[in-house]
C-alpha atoms as a PDB file:
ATOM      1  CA  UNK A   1      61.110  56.053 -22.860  1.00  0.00           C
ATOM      2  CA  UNK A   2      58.440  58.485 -21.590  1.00  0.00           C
ATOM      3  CA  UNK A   3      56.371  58.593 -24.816  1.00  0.00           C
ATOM      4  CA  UNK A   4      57.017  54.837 -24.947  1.00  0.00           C
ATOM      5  CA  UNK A   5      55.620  54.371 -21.672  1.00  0.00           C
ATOM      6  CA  UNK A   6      52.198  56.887 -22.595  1.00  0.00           C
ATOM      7  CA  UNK A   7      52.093  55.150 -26.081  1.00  0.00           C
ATOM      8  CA  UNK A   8      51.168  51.713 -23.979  1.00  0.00           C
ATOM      9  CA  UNK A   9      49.707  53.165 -21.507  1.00  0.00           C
ATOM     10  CA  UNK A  10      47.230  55.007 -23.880  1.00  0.00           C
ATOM     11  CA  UNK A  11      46.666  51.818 -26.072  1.00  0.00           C
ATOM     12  CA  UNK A  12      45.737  49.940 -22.382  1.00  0.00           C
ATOM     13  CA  UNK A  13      43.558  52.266 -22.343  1.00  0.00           C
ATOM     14  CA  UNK A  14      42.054  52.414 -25.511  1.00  0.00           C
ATOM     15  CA  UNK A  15      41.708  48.597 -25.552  1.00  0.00           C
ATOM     16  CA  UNK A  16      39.753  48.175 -21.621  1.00  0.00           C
ATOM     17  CA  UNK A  17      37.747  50.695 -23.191  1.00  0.00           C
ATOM     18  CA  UNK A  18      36.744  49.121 -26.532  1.00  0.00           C
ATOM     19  CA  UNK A  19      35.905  45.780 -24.429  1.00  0.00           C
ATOM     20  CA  UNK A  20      33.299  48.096 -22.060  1.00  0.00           C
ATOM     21  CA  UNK A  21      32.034  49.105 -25.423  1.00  0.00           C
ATOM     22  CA  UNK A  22      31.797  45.924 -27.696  1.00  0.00           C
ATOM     23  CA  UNK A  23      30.796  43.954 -24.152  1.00  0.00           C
ATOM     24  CA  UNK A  24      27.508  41.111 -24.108  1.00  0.00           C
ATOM     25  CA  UNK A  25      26.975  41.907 -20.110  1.00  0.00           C
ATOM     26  CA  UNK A  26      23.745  43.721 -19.251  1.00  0.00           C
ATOM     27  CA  UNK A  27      21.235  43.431 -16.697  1.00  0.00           C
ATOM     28  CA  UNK A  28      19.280  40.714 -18.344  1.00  0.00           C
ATOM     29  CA  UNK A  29      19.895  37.710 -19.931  1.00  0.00           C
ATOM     30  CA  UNK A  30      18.136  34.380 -21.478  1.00  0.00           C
ATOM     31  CA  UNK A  31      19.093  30.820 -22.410  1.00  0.00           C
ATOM     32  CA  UNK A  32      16.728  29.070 -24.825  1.00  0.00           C
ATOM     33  CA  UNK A  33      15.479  25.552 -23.978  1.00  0.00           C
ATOM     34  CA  UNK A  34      13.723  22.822 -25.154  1.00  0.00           C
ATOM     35  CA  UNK A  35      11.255  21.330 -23.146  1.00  0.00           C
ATOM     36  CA  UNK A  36       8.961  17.662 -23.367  1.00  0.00           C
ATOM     37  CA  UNK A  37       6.954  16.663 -21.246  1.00  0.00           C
ATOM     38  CA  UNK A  38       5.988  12.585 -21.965  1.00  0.00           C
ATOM     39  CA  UNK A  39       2.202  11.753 -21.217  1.00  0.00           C
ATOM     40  CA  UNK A  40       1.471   9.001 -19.262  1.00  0.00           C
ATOM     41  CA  UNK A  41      -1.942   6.711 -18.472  1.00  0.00           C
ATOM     42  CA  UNK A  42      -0.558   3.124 -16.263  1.00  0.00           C
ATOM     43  CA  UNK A  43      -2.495   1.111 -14.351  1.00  0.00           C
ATOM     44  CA  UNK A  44      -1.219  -1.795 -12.260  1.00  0.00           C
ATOM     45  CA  UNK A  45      -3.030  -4.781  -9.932  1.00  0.00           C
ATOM     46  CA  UNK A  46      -1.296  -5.206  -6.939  1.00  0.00           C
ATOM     47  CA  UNK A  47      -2.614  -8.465  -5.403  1.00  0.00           C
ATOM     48  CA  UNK A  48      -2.462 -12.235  -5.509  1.00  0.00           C
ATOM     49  CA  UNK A  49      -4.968 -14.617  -6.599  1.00  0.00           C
ATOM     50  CA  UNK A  50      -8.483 -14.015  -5.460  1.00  0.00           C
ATOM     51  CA  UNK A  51     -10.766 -16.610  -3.812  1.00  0.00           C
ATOM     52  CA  UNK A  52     -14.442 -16.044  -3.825  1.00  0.00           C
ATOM     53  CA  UNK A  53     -16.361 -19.082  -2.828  1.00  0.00           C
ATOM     54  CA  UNK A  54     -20.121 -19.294  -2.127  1.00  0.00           C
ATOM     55  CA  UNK A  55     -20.546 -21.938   0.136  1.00  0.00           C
ATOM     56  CA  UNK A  56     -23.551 -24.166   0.097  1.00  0.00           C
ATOM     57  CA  UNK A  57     -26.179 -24.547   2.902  1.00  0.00           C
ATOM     58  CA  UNK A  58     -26.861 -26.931   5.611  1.00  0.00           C
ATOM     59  CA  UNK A  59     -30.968 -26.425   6.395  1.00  0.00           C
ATOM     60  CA  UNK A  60     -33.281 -28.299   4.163  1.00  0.00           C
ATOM     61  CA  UNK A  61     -35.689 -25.399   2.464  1.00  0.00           C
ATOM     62  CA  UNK A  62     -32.864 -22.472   3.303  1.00  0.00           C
ATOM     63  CA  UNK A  63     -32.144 -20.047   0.265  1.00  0.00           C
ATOM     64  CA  UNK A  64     -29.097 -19.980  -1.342  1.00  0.00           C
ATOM     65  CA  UNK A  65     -28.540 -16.010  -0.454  1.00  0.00           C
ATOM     66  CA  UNK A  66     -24.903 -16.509   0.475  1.00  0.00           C
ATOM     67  CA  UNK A  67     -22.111 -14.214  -0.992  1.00  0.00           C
ATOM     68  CA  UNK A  68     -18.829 -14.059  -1.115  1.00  0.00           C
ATOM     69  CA  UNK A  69     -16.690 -10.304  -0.802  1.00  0.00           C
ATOM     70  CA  UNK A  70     -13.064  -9.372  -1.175  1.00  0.00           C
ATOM     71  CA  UNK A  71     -11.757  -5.879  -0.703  1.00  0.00           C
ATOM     72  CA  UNK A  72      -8.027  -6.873  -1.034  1.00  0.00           C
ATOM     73  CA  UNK A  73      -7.306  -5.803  -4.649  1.00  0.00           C
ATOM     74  CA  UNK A  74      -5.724  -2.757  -5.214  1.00  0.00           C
ATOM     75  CA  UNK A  75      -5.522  -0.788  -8.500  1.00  0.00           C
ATOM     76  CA  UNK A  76      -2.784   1.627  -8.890  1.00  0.00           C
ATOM     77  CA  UNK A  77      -2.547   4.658 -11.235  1.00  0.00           C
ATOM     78  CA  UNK A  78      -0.520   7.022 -12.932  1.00  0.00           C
ATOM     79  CA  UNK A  79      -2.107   9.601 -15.399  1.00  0.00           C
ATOM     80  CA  UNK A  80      -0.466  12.478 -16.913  1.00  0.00           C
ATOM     81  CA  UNK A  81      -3.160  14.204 -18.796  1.00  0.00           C
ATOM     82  CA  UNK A  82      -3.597  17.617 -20.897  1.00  0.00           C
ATOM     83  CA  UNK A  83      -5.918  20.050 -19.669  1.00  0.00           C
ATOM     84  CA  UNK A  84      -9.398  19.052 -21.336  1.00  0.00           C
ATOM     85  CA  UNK A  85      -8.131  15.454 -21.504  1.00  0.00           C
ATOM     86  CA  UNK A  86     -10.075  13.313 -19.458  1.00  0.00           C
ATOM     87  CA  UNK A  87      -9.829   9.638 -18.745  1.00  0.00           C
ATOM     88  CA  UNK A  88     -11.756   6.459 -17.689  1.00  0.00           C
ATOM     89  CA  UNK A  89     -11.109   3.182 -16.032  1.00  0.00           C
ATOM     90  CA  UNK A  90     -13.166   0.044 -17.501  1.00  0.00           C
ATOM     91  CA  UNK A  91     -13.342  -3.283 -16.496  1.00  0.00           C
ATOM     92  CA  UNK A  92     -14.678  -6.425 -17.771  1.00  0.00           C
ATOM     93  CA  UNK A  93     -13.921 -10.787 -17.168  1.00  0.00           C
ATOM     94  CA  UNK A  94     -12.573 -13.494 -19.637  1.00  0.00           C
ATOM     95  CA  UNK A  95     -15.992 -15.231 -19.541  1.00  0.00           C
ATOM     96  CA  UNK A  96     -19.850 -14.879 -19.215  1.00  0.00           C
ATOM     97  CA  UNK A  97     -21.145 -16.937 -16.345  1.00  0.00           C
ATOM     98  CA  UNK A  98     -23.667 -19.058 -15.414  1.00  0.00           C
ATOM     99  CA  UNK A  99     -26.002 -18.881 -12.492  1.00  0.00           C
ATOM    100  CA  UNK A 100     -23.766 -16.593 -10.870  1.00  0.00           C
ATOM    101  CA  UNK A 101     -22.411 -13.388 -10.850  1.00  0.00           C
ATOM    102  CA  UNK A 102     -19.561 -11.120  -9.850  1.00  0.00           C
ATOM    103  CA  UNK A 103     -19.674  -7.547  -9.988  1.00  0.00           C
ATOM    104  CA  UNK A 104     -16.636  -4.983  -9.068  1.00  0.00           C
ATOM    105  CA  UNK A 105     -16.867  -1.341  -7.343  1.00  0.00           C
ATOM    106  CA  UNK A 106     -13.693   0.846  -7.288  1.00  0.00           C
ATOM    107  CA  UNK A 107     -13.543   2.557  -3.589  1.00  0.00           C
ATOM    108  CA  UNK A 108     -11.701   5.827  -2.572  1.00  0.00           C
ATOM    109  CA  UNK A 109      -7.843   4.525  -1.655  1.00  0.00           C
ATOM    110  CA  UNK A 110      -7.210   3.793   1.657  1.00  0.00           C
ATOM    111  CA  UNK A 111      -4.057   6.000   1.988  1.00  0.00           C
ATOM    112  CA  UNK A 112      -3.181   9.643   1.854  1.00  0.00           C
ATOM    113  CA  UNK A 113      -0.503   8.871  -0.923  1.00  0.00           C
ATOM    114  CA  UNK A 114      -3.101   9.664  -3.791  1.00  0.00           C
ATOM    115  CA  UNK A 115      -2.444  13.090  -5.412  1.00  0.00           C
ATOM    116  CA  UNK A 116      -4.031  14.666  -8.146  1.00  0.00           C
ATOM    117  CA  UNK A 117      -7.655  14.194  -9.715  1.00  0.00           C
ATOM    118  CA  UNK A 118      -8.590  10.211  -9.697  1.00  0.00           C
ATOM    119  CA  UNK A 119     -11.434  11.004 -11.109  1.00  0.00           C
ATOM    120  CA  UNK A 120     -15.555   9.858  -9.377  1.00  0.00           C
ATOM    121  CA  UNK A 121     -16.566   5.704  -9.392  1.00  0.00           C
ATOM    122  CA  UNK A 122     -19.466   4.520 -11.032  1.00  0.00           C
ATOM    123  CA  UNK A 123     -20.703   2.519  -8.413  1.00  0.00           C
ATOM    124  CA  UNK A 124     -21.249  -1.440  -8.590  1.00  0.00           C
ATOM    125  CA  UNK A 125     -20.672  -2.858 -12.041  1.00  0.00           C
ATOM    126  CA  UNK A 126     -21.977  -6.151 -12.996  1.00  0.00           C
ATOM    127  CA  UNK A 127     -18.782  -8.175 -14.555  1.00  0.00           C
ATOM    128  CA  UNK A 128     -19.468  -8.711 -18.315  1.00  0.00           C
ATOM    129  CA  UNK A 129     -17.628 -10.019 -21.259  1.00  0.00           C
ATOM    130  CA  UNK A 130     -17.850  -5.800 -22.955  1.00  0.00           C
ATOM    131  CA  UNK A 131     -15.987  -3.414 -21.270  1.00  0.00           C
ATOM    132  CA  UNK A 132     -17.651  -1.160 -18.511  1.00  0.00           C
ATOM    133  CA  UNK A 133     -16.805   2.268 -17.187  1.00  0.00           C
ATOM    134  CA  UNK A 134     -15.715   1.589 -13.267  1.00  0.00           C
ATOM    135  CA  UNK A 135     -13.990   5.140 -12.738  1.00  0.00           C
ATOM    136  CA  UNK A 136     -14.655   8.300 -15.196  1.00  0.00           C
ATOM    137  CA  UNK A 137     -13.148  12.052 -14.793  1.00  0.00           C
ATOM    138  CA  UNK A 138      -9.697  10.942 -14.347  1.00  0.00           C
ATOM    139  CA  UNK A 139      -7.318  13.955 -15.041  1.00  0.00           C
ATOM    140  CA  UNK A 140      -3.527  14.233 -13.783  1.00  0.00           C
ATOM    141  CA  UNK A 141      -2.884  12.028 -10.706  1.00  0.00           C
ATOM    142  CA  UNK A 142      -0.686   9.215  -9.146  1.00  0.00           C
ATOM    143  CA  UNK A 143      -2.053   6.520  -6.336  1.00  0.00           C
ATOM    144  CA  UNK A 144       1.447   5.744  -5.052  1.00  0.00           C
ATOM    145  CA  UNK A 145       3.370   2.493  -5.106  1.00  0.00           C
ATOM    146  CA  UNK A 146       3.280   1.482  -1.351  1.00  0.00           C
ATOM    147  CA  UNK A 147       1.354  -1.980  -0.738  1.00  0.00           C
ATOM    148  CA  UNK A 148      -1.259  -0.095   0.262  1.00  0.00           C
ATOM    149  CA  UNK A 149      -1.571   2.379  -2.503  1.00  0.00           C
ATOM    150  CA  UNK A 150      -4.061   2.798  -5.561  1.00  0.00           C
ATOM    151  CA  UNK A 151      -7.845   2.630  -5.491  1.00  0.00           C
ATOM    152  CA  UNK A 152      -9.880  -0.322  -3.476  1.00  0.00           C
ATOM    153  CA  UNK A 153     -11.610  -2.712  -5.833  1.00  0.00           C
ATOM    154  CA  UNK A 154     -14.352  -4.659  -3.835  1.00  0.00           C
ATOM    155  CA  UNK A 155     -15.582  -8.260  -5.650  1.00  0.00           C
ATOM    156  CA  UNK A 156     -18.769  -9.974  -4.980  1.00  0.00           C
ATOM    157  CA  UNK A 157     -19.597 -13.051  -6.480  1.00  0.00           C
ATOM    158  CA  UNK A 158     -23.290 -14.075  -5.270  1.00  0.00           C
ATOM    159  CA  UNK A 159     -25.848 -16.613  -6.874  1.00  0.00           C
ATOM    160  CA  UNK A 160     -28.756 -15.171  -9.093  1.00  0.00           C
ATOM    161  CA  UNK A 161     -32.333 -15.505 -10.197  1.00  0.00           C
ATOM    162  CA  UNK A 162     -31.550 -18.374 -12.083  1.00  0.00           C
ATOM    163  CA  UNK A 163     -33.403 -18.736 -15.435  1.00  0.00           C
ATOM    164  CA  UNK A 164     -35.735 -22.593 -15.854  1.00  0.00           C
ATOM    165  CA  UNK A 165     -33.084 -24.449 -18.320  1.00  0.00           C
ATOM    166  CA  UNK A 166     -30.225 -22.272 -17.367  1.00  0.00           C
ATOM    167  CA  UNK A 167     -27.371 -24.350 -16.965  1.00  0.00           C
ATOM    168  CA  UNK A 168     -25.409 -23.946 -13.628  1.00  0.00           C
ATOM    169  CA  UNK A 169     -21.894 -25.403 -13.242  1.00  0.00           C
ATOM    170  CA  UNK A 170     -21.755 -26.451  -9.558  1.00  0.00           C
ATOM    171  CA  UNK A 171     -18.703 -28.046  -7.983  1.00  0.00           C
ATOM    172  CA  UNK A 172     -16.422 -26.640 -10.443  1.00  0.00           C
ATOM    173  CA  UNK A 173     -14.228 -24.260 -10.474  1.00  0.00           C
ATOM    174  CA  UNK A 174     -14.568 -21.039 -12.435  1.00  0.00           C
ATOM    175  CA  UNK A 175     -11.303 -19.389 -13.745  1.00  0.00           C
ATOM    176  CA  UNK A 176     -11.697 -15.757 -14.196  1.00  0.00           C
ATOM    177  CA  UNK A 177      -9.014 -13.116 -15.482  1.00  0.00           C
ATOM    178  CA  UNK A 178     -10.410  -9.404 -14.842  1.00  0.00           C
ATOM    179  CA  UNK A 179      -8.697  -6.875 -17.109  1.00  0.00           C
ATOM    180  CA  UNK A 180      -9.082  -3.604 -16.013  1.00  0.00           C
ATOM    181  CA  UNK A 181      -7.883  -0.939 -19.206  1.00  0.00           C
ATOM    182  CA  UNK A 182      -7.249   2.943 -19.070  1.00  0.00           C
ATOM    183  CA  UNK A 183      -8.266   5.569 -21.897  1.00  0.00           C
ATOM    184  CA  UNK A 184      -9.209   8.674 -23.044  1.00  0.00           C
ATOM    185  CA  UNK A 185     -12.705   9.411 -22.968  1.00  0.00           C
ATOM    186  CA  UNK A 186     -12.230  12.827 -25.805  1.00  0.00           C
END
């Protein structure tokens, strides 16, 4: 029974010691994974319907130097760019008008949601038919989605140097759609 018991005992031993051996634990170990990351380039309008009305005057002889301004539109972003990528913002209207014109200027946001690098403005564009740059040097950022959020976008719609034989539609009203479109400028 003695032998028996140093037989088992000894094969114990043999076998806790072939596990230290044969074992995969050491001091470091890694886990391979496979990672995407999904580009993304969104823009949104958050705002209803804009009125800009250029009223008329009441003084025999006074100019017609009246404009009309909104500030109300916001234009929200999300851009998830590669390094060297770069994007741009463009605007442009539905249809060329007549006597009259509306021009569009993107403003820092108003809120401290905006992270990341929205890029520089342009400066006051003159509302065309052709798509114009309004914001360039966009790289990775996001304005936020509070009611608040997203770049300012100031309209003015003010009467021009009107042209002899240019035809001005007065008295009616002028539907406009605005279509603001992200890219990549590389």
């Amino acid at each position: 029974m003695a032998l028996f018991r140093k037989i088992v005992f000894a094969s114990l031993l043999f076998t806790s010691t072939s596990i230290r051996v044969f074992g995969q634990n050491s001091e470091t170990a890694t886990n391979k994974l496979n990672l995407y990351l999904e580009g993304a380039a969104l823009l949104a309008v958050k705002t209803g319907d804009i009125e800009l009305q250029i009223k008329g005057v009441t003084e025999a002889g006074a100019a017609l130097t009246n404009i009309s301004e909104n500030s109300d539109t916001r234009l929200r972003i999300t851009s998830l760019a590669e390094i060297g990528i770069v994007r741009l913002v463009s605007v442009k209207m539905s249809k060329a008008l007549s006597g009259t014109v509306l021009t569009a200027q993107a403003l820092p946001p108003s809120t401290t949601h905006f992270t990341g690098d929205g890029g520089s403005f342009t400066g006051v564009v003159t509302l065309t038919t052709q798509d114009q740059v309004l914001i360039n040097n966009i790289g990775t950022c996001w304005s936020g989605t509070d009611q608040n959020d997203g770049y300012t976008i100031k309209y003015t719609y003010k009467i021009k140097t009107i042209a002899q034989g240019e035809i001005v539609n007065i008295d009616q009203q002028t539907l406009e759609t605005v279509t603001f479109t992200i890219s990549d400028t590389n």
